[in-house]
Protein backbone atom coordinates (compact mmCIF):
# COMPACT_ATOMS: atom_id res chain seq x y z
CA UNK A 1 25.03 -32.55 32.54
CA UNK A 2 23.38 -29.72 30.17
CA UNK A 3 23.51 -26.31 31.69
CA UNK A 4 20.06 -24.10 31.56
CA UNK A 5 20.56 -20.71 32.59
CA UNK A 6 17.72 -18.86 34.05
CA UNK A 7 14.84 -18.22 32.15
CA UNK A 8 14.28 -14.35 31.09
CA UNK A 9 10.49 -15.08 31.18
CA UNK A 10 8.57 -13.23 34.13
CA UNK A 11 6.56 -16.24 36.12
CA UNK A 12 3.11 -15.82 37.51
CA UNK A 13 4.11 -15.98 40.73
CA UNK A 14 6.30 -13.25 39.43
CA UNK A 15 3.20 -11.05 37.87
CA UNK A 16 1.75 -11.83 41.10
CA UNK A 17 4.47 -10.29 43.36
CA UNK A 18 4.28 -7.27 40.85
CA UNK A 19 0.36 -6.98 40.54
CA UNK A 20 0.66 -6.98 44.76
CA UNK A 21 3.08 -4.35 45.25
CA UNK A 22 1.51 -1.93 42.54
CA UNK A 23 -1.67 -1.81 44.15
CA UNK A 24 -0.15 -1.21 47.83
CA UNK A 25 2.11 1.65 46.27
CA UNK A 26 -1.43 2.68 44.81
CA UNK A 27 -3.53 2.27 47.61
CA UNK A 28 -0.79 4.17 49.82
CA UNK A 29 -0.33 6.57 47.22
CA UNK A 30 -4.07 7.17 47.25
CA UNK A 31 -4.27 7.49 51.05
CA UNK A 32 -1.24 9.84 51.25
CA UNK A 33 -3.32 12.17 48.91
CA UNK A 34 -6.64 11.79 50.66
CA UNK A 35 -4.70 12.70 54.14
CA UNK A 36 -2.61 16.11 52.03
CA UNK A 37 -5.96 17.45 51.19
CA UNK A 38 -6.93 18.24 54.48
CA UNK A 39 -3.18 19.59 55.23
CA UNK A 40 -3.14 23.78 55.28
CA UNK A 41 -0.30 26.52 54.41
CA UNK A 42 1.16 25.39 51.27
CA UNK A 43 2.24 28.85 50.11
CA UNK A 44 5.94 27.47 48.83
CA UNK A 45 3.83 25.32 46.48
CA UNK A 46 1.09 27.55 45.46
CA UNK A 47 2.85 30.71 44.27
CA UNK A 48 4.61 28.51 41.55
CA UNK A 49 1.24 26.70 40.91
CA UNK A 50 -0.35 30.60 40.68
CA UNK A 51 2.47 31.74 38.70
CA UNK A 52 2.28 28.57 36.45
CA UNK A 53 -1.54 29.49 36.04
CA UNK A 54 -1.22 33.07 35.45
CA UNK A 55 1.09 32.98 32.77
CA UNK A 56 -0.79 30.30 31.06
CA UNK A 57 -4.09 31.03 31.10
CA UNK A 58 -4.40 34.58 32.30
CA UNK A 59 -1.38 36.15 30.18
CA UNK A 60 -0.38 37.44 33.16
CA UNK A 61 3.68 38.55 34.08
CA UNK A 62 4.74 35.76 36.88
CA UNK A 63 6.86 38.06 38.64
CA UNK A 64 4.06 40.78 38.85
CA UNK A 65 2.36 42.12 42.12
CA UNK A 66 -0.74 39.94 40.87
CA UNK A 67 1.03 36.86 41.97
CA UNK A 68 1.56 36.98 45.60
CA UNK A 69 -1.78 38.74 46.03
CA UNK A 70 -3.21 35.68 44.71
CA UNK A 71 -0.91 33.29 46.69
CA UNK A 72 -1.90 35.61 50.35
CA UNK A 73 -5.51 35.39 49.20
CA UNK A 74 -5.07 31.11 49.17
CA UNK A 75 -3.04 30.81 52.32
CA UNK A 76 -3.66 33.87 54.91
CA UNK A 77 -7.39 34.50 53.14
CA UNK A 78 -6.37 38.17 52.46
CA UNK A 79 -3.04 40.14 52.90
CA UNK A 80 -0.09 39.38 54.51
CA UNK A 81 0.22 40.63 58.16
CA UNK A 82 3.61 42.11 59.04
CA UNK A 83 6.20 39.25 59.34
CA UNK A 84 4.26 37.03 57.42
CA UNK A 85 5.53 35.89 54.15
CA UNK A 86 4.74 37.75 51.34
CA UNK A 87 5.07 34.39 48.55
CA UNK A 88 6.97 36.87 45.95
CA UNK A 89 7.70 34.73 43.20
CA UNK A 90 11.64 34.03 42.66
CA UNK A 91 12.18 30.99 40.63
CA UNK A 92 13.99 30.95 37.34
CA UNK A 93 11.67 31.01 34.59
CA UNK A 94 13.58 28.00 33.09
CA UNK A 95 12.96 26.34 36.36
CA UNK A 96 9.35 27.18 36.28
CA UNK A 97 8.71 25.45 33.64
CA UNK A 98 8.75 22.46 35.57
CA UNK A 99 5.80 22.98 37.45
CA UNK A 100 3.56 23.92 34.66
CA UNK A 101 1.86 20.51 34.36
CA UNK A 102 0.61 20.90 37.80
CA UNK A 103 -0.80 24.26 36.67
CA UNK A 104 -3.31 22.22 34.31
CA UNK A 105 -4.79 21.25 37.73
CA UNK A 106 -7.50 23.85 38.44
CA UNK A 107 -8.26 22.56 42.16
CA UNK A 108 -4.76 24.28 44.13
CA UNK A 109 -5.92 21.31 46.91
CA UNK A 110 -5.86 18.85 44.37
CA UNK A 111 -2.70 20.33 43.34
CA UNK A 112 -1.26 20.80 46.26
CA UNK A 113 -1.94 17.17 47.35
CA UNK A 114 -0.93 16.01 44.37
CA UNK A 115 2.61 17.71 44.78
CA UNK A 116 2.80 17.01 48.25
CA UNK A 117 3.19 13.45 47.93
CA UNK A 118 5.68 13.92 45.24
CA UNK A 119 7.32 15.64 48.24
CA UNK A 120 6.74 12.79 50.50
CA UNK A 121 8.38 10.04 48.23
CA UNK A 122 11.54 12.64 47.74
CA UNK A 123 11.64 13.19 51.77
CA UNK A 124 11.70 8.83 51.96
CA UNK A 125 14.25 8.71 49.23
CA UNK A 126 16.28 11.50 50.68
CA UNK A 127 16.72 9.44 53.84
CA UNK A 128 17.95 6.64 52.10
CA UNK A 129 20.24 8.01 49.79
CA UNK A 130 21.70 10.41 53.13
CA UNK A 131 22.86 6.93 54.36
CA UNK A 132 24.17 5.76 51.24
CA UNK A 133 26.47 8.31 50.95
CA UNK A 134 28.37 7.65 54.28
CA UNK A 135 28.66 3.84 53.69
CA UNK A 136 27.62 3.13 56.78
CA UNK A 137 26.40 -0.79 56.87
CA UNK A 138 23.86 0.22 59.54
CA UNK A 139 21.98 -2.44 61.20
CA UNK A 140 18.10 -2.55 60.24
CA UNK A 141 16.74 -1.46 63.06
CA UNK A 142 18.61 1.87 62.77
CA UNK A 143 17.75 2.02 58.95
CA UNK A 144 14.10 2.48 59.87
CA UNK A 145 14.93 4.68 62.92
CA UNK A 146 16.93 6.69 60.58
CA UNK A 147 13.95 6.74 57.71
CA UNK A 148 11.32 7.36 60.65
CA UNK A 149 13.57 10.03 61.93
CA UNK A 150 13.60 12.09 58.64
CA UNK A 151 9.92 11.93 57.98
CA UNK A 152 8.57 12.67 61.30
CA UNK A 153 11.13 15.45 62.33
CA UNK A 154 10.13 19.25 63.29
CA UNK A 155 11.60 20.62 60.60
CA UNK A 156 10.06 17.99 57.74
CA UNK A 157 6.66 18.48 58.85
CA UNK A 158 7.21 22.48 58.05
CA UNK A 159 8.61 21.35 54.79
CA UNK A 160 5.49 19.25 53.80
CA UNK A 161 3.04 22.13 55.53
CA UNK A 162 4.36 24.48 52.95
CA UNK A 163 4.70 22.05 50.47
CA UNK A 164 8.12 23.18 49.92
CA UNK A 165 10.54 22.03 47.19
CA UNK A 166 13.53 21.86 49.73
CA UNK A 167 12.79 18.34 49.95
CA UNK A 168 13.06 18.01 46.20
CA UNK A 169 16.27 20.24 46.35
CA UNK A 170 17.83 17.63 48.80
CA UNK A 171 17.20 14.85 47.16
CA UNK A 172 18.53 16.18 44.49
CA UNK A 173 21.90 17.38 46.58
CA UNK A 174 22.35 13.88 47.80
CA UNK A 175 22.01 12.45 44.27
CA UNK A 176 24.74 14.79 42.94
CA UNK A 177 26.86 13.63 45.68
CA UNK A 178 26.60 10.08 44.83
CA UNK A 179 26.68 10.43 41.24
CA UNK A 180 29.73 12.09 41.43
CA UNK A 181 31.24 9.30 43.26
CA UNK A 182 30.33 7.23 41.03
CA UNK A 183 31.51 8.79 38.57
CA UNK A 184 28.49 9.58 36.51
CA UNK A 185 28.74 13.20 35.52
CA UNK A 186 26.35 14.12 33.26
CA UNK A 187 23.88 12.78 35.84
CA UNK A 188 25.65 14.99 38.12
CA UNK A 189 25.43 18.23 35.67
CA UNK A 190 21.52 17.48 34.80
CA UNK A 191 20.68 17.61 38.67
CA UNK A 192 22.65 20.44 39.05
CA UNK A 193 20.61 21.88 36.15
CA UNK A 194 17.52 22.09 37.87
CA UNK A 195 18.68 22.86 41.25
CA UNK A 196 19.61 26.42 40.32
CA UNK A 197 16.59 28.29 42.71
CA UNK A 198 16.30 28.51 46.47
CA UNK A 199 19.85 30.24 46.85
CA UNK A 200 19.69 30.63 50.31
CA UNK A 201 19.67 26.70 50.69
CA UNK A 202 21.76 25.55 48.20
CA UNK A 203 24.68 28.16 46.74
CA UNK A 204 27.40 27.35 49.00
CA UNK A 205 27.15 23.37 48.03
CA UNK A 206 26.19 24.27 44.70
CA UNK A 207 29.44 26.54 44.48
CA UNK A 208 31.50 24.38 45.87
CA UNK A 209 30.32 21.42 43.79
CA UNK A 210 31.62 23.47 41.12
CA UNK A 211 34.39 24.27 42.18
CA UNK A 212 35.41 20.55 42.54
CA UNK A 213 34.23 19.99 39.53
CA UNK A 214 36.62 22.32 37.72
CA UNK A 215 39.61 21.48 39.44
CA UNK A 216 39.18 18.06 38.33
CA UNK A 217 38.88 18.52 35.28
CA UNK A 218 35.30 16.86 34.59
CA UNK A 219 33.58 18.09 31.11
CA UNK A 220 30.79 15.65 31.20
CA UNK A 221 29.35 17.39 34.03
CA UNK A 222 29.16 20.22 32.42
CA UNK A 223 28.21 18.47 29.17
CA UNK A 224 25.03 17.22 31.26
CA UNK A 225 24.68 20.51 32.68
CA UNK A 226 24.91 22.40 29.48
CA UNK A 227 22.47 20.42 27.69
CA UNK A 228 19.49 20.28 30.15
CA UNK A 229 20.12 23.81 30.84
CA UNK A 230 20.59 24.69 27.11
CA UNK A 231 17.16 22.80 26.54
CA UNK A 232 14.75 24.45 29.81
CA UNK A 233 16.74 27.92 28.69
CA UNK A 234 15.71 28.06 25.08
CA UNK A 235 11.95 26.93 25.64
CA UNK A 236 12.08 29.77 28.36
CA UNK A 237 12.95 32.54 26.32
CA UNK A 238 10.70 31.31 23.45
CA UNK A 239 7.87 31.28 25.68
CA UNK A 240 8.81 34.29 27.50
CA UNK A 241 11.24 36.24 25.91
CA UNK A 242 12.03 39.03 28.43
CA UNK A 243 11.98 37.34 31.82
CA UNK A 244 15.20 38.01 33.00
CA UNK A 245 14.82 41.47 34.14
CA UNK A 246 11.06 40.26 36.03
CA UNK A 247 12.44 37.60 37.85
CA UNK A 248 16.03 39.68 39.22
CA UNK A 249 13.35 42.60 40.54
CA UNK A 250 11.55 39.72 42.03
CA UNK A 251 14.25 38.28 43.88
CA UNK A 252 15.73 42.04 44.94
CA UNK A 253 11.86 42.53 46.52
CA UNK A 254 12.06 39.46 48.15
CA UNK A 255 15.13 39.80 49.46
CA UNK A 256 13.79 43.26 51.22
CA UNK A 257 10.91 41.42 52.41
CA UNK A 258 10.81 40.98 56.41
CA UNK A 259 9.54 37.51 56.52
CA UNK A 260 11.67 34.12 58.05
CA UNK A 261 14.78 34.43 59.84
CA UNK A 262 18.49 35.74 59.67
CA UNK A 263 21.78 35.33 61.91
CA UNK A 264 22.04 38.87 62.88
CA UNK A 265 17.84 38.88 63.74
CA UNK A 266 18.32 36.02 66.53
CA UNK A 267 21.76 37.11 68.00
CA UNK A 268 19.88 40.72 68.37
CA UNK A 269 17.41 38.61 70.26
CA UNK A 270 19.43 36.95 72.99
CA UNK A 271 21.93 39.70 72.81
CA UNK A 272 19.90 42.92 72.17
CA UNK A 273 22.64 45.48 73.19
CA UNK A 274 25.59 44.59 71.18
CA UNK A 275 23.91 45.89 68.04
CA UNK A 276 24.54 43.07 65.83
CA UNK A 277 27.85 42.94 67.15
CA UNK A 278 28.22 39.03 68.22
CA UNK A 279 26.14 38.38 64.86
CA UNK A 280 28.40 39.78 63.11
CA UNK A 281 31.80 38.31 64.85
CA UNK A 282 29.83 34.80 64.55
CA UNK A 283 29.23 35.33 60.32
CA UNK A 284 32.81 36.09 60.05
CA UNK A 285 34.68 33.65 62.10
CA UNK A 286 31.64 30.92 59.93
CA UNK A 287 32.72 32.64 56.71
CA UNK A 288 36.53 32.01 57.33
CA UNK A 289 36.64 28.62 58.59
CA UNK A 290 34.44 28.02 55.09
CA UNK A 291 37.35 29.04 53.20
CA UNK A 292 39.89 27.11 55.44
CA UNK A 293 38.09 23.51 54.59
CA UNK A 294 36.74 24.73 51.14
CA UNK A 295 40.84 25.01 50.69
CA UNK A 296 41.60 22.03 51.08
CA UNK A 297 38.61 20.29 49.98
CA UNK A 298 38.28 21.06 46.41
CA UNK A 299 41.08 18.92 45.31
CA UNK A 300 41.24 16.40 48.08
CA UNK A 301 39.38 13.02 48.17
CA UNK A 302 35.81 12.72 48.23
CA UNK A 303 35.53 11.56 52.02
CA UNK A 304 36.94 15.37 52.68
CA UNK A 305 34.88 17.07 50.18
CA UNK A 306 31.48 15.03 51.47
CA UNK A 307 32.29 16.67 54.93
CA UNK A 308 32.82 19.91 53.29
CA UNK A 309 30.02 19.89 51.63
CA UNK A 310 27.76 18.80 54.66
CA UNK A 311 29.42 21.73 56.32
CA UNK A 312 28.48 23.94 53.53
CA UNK A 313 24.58 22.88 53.87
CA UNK A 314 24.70 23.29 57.81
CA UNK A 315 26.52 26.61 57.64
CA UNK A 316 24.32 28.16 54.92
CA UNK A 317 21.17 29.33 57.15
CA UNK A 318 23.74 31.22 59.50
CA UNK A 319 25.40 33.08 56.86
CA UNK A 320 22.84 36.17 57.52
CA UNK A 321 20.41 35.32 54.20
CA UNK A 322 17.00 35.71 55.13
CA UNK A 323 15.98 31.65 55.44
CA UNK A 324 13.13 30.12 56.46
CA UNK A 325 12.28 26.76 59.52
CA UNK A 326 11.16 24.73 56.28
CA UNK A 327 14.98 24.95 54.53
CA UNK A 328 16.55 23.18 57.66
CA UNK A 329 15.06 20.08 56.28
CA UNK A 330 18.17 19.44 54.06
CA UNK A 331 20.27 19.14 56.71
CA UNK A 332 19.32 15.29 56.77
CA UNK A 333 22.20 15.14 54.68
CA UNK A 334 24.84 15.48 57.30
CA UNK A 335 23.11 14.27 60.54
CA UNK A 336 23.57 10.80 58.14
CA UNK A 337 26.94 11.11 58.62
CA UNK A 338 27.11 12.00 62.10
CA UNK A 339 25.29 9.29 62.92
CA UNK A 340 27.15 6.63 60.98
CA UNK A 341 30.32 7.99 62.11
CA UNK A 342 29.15 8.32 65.92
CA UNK A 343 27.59 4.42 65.58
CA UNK A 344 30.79 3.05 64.22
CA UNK A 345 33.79 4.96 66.08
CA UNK A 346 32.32 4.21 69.47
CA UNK A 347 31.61 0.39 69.11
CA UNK A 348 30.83 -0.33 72.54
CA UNK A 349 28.18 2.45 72.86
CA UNK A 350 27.34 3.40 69.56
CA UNK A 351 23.66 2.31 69.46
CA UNK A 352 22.58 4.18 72.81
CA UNK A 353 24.58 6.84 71.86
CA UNK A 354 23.14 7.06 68.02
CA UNK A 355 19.75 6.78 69.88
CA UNK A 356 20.17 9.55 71.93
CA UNK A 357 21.51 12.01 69.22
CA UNK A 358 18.70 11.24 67.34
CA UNK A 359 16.30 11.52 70.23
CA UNK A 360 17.79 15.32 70.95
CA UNK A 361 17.61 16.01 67.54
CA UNK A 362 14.13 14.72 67.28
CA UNK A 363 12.67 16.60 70.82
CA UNK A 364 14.33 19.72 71.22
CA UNK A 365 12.15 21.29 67.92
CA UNK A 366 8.92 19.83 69.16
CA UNK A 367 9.38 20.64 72.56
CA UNK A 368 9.86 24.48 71.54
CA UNK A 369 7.04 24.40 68.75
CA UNK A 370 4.53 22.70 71.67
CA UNK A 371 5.66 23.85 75.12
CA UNK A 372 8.20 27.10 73.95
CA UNK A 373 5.73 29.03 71.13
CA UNK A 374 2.55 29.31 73.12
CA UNK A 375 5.07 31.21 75.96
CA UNK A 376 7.92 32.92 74.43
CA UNK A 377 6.69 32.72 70.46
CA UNK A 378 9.71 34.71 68.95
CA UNK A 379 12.16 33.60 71.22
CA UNK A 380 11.38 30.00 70.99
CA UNK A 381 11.11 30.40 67.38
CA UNK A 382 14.78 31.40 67.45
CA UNK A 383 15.94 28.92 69.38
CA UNK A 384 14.26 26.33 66.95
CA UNK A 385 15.83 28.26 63.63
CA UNK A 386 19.73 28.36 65.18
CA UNK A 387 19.11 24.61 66.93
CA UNK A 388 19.62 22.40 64.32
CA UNK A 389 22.51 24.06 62.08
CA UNK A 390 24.24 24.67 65.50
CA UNK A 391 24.06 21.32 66.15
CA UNK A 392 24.52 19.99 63.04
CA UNK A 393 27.94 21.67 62.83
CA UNK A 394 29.67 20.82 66.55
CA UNK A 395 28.69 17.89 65.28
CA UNK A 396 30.49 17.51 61.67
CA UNK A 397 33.48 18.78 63.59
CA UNK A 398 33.45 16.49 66.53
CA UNK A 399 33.73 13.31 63.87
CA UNK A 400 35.44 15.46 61.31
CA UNK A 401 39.01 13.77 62.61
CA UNK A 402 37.11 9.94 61.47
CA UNK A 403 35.10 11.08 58.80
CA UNK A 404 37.92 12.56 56.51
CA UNK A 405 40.30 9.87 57.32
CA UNK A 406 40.09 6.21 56.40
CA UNK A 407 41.10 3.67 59.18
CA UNK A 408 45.10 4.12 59.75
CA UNK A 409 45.19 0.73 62.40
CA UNK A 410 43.99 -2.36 62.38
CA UNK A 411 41.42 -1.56 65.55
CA UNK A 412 39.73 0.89 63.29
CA UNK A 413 39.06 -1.02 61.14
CA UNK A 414 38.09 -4.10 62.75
CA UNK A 415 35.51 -1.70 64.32
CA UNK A 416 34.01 -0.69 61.26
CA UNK A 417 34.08 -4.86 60.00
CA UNK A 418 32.13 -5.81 63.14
C-alpha cells in the first residue's frame, strides 16, 4: 500500500472556513469601533495622539505647555480642575514614535476608536496568555469565566475609558514572561524595548526582569533589546535631536502634578492623625520583603521568579508613586495564578472557591464605583485604588508555599493530573 501524505493545498471548504472567520473578525471589529466612538475620557490616548500631531504637522515641542492644553481642551472641554489630570506628556520620544501613524488620523474619535480596539484585542490576549503562564489545564468553563472576568472588570473598563496603553504594557509583560521560558530572548529583549514608559506600572518587573536576565547570563536578550532600541533611538534623535532634556522636565512636572493616587494619600485618609506615619511603616516593611524574594528569585527557577515578579506588579501601586485606577488593570497577571493555584490545590472545592474569588474580585470595585462614589467619593475611591493590590498580594502569599514548589508527593500531584 502507497503512502500519500497530506496534501499542502488549501481546500475550498478550507477557503471557506477562512473567508467565514475573516468577515466575523471584520464585522466584530467594525462593531467594536462603531460602539468606542461613542465611549468618552480618552485622555491617556489623546495626549500621545496630540503630541504625535503637534510635532508633525504643527512643528510644535511635544513636551511643551501646548500639549496638555490641547489634551484638557478634548477631554474636560477647558482646563483642568484641581485633582484632575493634567495629561503632561511623558513618553520617551523613541517610544512615541510608535503612535505616529495614528497621528495621520485627523478625527481624535476616529482615532481614539481606532486605538481602542487595538486595546480591546490586547486586554483578550492578555487574559489568555495570564493563564498560559501558570499552566493551569483549566476546564472551559473557567477559561471563559476567566476571559469574561478580565474584560468586564472595574478596573479594565477605566483602562479602555482612558484608552490607556496599560493594557498594551501587560500584554506585553506577560509575553516577556513566556518568552523567556521559552527560551526565546531576543523576543524577550524587543518587548522589553518598547515597554520602557509608564514607570510607575512597570519598573519593578522591568528591573527585576533584568536582573534575571544578567545573572543568567542571557546576551540574546539584550541582543534583541539592543537592536530595536538601537533602531527607535537613532530615528528619534534624527527626527528630534534634543529631546532628552524636554521629555526629563516633562516627567519631573508630572511627577509634581496632584492628580491619581499614592500610598501615603489613602493611609492619611483612613488614618488622618498619624501624619503619614502608618504609610510610611507600610512602604517600608513592602520595600523590604521586595528585597527578601527579589533575593532569592533572581537566580532561582522560573516558578519562583514568576511569583516574584507577580509580586513585583501587585506591589508597585503601593510603593508611594503617584498611580492611577486605570494601571491596576495589569494585575490580571497574577490573579491568573491565584486562581489556578487556588482551583488545583483544593480539589474538592476548587471551582466554588475559584468562583467566589473571582466574584469578590469582580463586585467589590463596582459596588464602590456605583453604591460607594455617589456617598463617600474620595473615600470610596480609596478603598477601590488599595482593594485590588491588597488583595492581589495576601493572595500571592497565601499560595506562594504551592506556587514556588513543584509537587513533592504523589497526592499533589495526582491532584493536579485529575
Amino acid at each position: 500500500m502507497t503512502f500519500h501524505p497530506p496534501s499542502k493545498s488549501l481546500t475550498p471548504r478550507d477557503y471557506l472556513f477562512i473567508a467565514i472567520v475573516v468577515m466575523i473578525v471584520l464585522i466584530v471589529s467594525a462593531a467594536l469601533v462603531t460602539a468606542n466612538l461613542t465611549l468618552t475620557g480618552g485622555g491617556d490616548f489623546y495626549v500621545q495622539w496630540v503630541a504625535g500631531r503637534a510635532f508633525l504637522f504643527d512643528k510644535i515641542d511635544p513636551y511643551g505647555a501646548e500639549i496638555p492644553a490641547r489634551v484638557q481642551e478634548l477631554v474636560y472641554g477647558g482646563s483642568a480642575q484641581a485633582g484632575g489630570e493634567p495629561y503632561i506628556l511623558d513618553t520617551p520620544f523613541h517610544i512615541l514614535l510608535l503612535y505616529f501613524p495614528f497621528s495621520f488620523l485627523s478625527d481624535p474619535q476616529i482615532a481614539r476608536a481606532i486605538f481602542t480596539l487595538i486595546l480591546e484585542l490586547a486586554l483578550f490576549s492578555l487574559a489568555l496568555l495570564s493563564l498560559r503562564l501558570t499552566d493551569w489545564a483549566a476546564p472551559p468553563t473557567f477559561v471563559v469565566l476567566f476571559i469574561l472576568f478580565c474584560i468586564f472588570n472595574f478596573y479594565a473598563f477605566q483602562a479602555l475609558l482612558e484608552a490607556s496603553p496599560v493594557l498594551l504594557l501587560g500584554l506585553i509583560y506577560a509575553g516577556i514572561l513566556l518568552a523567556l521560558r521559552a527560551g526565546q530572548d531576543e523576543l524577550a529583549g524587543a518587548l522589553m524595548a518598547v515597554s520602557l514608559y509608564y514607570w510607575e506600572v512597570g519598573a519593578l518587573f522591568l528591573i527585576l526582569v533584568a536582573w534575571r536576565v544578567y545573572s543568567e547570563g542571557r546576551g540574546r536578550v539584550l541582543a534583541g533589546f539592543g537592536m530595536l532600541s538601537f533602531i527607535l533611538l537613532a530615528a528619534s534623535f534624527l527626527w528630534y535631536p534634543n529631546w532628552i532634556i524636554p521629555y526629563l522636565r516633562a516627567g519631573m512636572n508630572n511627577l509634581r502634578a496632584d492628580f491619581g493616587f499614592t500610598a501615603q494619600e489613602s493611609f492619611a485618609h483612613f488614618f488622618p492623625s498619624q501624619n503619614g506615619t502608618f504609610a510610611w511603616v507600610f512602604i517600608g516593611i513592602l520595600v523590604i520583603t521586595l528585597g527578601y524574594e527579589w533575593s532569592t528569585a533572581h537566580s532561582a527557577d522560573f516558578r519562583k521568579f514568576y511569583w516574584t515578579c507577580c509580586l513585583s506588579l501587585a506591589a508597585a501601586p503601593l510603593l508611594g508613586f503617584r498611580t492611577e485606577m486605570e494601571h491596576l488593570a495589569v494585575l490580571v497577571i497574577p490573579l491568573a495564578l491565584i486562581i489556578a493555584i487556588v482551583h488545583d490545590r483544593w480539589q474538592s472545592m476548587g471551582d466554588g472557591l475559584t468562583i467566589l474569588l473571582l466574584v469578590i474580585v469582580f463586585l467589590i470595585p463596582w459596588a464602590g464605583y456605583f453604591f460607594g462614589l455617589p456617598r463617600f467619593d474620595r473615600l470610596a475611591r480609596e478603598i477601590m485604588f488599595l482593594f485590588l493590590p491588597l488583595f492581589t498580594i495576601i493572595g500571592l502569599y497565601w499560595i506562594r508555599w504551592w506556587a514556588i514548589r513543584p509537587p513533592r508527593i504523589w497526592a499533589d500531584l495526582a491532584n493536579r493530573q485529575s
